[in-house]
C-alpha atoms as a PDB file:
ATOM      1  CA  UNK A   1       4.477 -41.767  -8.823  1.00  0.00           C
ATOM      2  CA  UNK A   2       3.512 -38.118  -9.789  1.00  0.00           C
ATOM      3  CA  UNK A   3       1.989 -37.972 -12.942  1.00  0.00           C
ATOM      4  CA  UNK A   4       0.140 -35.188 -15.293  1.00  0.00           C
ATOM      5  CA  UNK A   5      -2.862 -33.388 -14.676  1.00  0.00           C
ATOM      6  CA  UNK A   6      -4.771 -35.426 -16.924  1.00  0.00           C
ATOM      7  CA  UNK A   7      -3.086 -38.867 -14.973  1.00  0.00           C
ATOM      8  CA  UNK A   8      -1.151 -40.335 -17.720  1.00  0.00           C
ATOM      9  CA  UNK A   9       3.296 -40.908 -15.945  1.00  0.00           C
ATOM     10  CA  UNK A  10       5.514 -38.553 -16.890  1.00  0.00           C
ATOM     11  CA  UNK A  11       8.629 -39.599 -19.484  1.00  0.00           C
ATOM     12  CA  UNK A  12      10.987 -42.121 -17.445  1.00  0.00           C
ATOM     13  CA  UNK A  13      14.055 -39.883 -15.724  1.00  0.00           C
ATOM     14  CA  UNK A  14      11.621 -37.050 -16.182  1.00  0.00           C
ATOM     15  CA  UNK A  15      11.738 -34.723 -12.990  1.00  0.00           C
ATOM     16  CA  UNK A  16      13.924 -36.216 -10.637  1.00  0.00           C
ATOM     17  CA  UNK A  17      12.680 -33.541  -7.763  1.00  0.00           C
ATOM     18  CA  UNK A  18       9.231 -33.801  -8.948  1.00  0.00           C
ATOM     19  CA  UNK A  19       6.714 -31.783  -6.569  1.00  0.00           C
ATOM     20  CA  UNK A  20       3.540 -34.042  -5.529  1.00  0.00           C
ATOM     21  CA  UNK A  21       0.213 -32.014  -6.329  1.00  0.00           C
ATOM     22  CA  UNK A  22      -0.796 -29.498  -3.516  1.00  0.00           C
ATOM     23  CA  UNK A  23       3.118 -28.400  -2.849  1.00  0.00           C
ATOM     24  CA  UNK A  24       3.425 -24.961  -3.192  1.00  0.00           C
ATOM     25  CA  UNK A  25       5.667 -23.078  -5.453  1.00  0.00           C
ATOM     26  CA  UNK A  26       8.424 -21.600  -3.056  1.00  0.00           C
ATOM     27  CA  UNK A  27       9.114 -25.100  -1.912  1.00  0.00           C
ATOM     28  CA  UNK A  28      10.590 -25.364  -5.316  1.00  0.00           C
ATOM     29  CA  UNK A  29      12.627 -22.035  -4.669  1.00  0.00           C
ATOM     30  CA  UNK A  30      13.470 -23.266  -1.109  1.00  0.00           C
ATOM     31  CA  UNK A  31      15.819 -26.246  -2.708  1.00  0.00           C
ATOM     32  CA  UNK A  32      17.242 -23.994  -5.344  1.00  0.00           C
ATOM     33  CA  UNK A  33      20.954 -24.115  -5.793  1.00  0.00           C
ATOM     34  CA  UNK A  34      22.205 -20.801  -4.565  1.00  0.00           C
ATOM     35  CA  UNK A  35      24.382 -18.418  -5.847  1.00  0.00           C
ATOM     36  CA  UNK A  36      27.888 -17.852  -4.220  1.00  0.00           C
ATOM     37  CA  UNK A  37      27.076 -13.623  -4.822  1.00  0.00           C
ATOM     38  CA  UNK A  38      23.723 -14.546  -2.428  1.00  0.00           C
ATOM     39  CA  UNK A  39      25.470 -16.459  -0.008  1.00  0.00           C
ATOM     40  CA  UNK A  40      28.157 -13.759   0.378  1.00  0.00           C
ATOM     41  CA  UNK A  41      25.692 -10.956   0.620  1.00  0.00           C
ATOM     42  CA  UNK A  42      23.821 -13.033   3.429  1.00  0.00           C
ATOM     43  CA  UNK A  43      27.007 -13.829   5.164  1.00  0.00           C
ATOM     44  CA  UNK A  44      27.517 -10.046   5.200  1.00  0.00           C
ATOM     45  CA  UNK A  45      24.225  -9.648   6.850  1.00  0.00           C
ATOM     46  CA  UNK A  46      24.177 -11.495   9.190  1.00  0.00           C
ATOM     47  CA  UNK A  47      27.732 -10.449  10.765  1.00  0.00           C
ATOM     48  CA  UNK A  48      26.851  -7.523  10.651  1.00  0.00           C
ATOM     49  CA  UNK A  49      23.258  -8.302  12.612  1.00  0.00           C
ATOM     50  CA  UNK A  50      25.628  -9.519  15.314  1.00  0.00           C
ATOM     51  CA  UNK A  51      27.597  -6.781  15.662  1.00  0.00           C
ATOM     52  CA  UNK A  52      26.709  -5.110  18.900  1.00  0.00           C
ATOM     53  CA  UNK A  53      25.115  -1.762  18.148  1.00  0.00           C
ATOM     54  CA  UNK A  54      26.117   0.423  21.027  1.00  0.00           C
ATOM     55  CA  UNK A  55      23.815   3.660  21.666  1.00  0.00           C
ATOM     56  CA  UNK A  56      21.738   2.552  18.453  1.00  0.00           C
ATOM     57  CA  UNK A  57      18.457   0.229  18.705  1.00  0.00           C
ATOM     58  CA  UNK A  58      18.214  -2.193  15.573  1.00  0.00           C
ATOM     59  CA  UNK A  59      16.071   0.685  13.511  1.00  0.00           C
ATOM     60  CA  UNK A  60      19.429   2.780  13.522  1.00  0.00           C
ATOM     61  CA  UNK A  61      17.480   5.457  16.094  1.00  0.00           C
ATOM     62  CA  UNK A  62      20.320   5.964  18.634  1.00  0.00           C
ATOM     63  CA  UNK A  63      19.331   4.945  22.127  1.00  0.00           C
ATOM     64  CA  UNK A  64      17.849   7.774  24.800  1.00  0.00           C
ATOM     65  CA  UNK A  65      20.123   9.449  26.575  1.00  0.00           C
ATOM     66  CA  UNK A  66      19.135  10.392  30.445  1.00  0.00           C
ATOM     67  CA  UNK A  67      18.743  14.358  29.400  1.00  0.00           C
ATOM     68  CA  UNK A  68      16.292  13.199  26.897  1.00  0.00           C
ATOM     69  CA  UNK A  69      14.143  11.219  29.037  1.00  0.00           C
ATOM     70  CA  UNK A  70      14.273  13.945  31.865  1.00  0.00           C
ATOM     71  CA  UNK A  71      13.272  16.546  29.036  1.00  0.00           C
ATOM     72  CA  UNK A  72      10.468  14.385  27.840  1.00  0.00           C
ATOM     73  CA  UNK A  73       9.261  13.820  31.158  1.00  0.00           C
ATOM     74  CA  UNK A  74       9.083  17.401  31.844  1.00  0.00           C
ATOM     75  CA  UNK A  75       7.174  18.536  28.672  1.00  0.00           C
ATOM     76  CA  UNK A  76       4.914  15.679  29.528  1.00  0.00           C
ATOM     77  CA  UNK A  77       3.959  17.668  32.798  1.00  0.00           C
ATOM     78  CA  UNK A  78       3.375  20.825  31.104  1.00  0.00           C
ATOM     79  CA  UNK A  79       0.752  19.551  28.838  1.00  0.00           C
ATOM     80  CA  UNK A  80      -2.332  19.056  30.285  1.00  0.00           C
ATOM     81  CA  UNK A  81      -3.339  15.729  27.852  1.00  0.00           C
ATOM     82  CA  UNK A  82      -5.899  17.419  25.961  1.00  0.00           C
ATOM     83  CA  UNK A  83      -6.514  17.173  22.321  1.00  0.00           C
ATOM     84  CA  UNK A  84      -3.813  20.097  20.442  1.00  0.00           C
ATOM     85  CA  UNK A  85      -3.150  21.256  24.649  1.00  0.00           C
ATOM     86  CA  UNK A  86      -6.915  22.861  24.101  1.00  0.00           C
ATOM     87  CA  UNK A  87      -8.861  23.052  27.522  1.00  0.00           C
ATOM     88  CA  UNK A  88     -12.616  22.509  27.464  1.00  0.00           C
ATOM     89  CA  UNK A  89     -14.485  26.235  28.783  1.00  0.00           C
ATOM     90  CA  UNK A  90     -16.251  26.421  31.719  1.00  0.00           C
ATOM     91  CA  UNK A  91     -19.796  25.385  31.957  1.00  0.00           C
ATOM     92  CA  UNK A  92     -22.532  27.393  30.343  1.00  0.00           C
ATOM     93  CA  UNK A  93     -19.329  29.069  28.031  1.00  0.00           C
ATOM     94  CA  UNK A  94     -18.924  28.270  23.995  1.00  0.00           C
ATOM     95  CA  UNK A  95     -15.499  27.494  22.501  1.00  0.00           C
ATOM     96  CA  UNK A  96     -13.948  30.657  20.416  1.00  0.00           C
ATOM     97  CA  UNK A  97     -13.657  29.293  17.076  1.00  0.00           C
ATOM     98  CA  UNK A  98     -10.780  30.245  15.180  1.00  0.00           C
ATOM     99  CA  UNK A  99     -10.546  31.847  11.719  1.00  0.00           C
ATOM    100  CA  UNK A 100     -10.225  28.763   9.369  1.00  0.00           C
ATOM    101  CA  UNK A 101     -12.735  26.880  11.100  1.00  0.00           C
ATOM    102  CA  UNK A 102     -15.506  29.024   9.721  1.00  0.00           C
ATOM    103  CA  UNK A 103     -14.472  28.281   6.238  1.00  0.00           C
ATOM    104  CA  UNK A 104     -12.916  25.027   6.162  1.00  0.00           C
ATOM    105  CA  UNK A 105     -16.606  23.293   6.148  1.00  0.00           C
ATOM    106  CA  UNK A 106     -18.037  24.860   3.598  1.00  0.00           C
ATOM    107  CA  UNK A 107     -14.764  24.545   1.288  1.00  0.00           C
ATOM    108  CA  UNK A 108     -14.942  20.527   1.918  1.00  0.00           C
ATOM    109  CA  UNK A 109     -18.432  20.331   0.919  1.00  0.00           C
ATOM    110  CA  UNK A 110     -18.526  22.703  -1.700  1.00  0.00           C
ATOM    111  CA  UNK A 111     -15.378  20.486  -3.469  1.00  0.00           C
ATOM    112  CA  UNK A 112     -17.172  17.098  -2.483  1.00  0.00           C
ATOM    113  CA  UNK A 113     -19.937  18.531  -4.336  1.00  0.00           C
ATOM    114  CA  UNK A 114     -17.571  19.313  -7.609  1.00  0.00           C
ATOM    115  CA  UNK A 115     -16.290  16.158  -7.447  1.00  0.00           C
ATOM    116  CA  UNK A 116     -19.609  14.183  -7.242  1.00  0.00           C
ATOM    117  CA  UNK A 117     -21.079  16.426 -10.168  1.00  0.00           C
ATOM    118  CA  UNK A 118     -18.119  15.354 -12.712  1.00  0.00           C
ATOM    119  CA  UNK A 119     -17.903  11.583 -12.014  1.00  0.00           C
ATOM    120  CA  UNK A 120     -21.705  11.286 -12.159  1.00  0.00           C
ATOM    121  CA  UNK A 121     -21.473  12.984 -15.433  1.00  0.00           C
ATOM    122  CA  UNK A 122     -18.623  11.582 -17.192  1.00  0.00           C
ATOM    123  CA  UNK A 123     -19.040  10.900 -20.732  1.00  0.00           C
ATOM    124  CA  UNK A 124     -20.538   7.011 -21.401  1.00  0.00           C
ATOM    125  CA  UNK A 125     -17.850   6.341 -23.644  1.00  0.00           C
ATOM    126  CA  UNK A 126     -14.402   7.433 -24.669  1.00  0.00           C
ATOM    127  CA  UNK A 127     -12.907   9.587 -27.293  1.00  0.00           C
ATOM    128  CA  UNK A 128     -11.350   5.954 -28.417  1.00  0.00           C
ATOM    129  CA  UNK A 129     -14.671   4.235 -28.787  1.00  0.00           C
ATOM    130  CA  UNK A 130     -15.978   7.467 -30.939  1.00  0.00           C
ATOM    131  CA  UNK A 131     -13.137   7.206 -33.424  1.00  0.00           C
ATOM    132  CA  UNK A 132     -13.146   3.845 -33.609  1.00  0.00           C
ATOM    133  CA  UNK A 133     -16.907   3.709 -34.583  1.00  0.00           C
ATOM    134  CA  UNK A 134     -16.322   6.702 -37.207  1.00  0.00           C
ATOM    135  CA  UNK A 135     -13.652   4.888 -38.672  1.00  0.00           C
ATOM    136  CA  UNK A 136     -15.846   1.835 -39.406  1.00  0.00           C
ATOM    137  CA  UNK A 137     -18.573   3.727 -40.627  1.00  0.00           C
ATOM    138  CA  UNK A 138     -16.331   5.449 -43.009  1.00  0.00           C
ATOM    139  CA  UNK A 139     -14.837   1.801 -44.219  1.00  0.00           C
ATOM    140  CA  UNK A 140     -18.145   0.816 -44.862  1.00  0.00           C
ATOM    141  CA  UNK A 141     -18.364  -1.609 -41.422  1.00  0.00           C
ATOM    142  CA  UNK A 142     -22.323  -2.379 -40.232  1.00  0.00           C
ATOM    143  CA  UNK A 143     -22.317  -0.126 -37.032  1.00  0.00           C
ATOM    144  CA  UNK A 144     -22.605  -2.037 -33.397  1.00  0.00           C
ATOM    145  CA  UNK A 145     -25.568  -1.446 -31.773  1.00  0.00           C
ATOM    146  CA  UNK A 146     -25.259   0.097 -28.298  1.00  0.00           C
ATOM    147  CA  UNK A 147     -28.517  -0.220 -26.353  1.00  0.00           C
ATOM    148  CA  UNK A 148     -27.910   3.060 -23.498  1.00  0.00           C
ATOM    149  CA  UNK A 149     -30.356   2.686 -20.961  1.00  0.00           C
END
């Protein structure tokens, strides 16, 4: 028999479905009684999971037609497989940068930078904590000592 955490039985009658110690929650929920609105909503899902879905694939994407995939195929021989269709220069040659690459690094570091700076010097403590030691000061309160290291 099941008992309490501390061992002592439970009351007689007392949890007729009672779950042995280890079980896990959504067992429980697993034997529920259902709802009838639940049972009709799955009902409705599941006919219509078996309906046959035509052109579409199951994520609602209809299926590719032949003048896709012979489109596809043929921008997939124009590109040359390279990273943003970019071909490395010749030998001995340097790659023309373009105009927001010049900038973009400094801008990154320069905000990295302003970011660091304020959350290394937030304040210690809160406008909350300041108010709340001004108003027991005020009431007469011994203050809390803070040792800041």
């Amino acid at each position: 028999m099941v008992g309490w955490e501390d061992g002592t039985p439970p009351p007689e009658g007392f949890g007729a479905r009672a779950r042995p110690r280890g079980e896990f929650f959504w067992a429980a929920l697993l034997q529920a009684p259902r709802s009838p609105m639940l049972a009709r909503g799955a009902k409705s899902l599941r006919a219509s999971s078996l309906r046959p879905a035509g052109l579409r694939l199951a994520s609602g994407v209809p299926a590719r037609t032949p003048e896709q995939t012979e489109h596809l195929e043929k921008l997939a021989e124009e590109h040359n497989g390279f990273l943003f269709g970019e071909v490395p220069p010749p030998p001995g040659e340097k790659r023309k940068k373009e105009d927001w690459e010049y900038y973009y690094p400094p801008l990154m570091t320069s905000a990295l930078a302003l970011f660091l700076f304020t959350w290394l010097n937030q304040p210690l403590s809160s406008v909350e904590d300041e108010a709340m030691e001004e108003a027991k000061r005020r009431m007469g309160f011994e203050p809390d000592v803070h040792f800041k290291q």
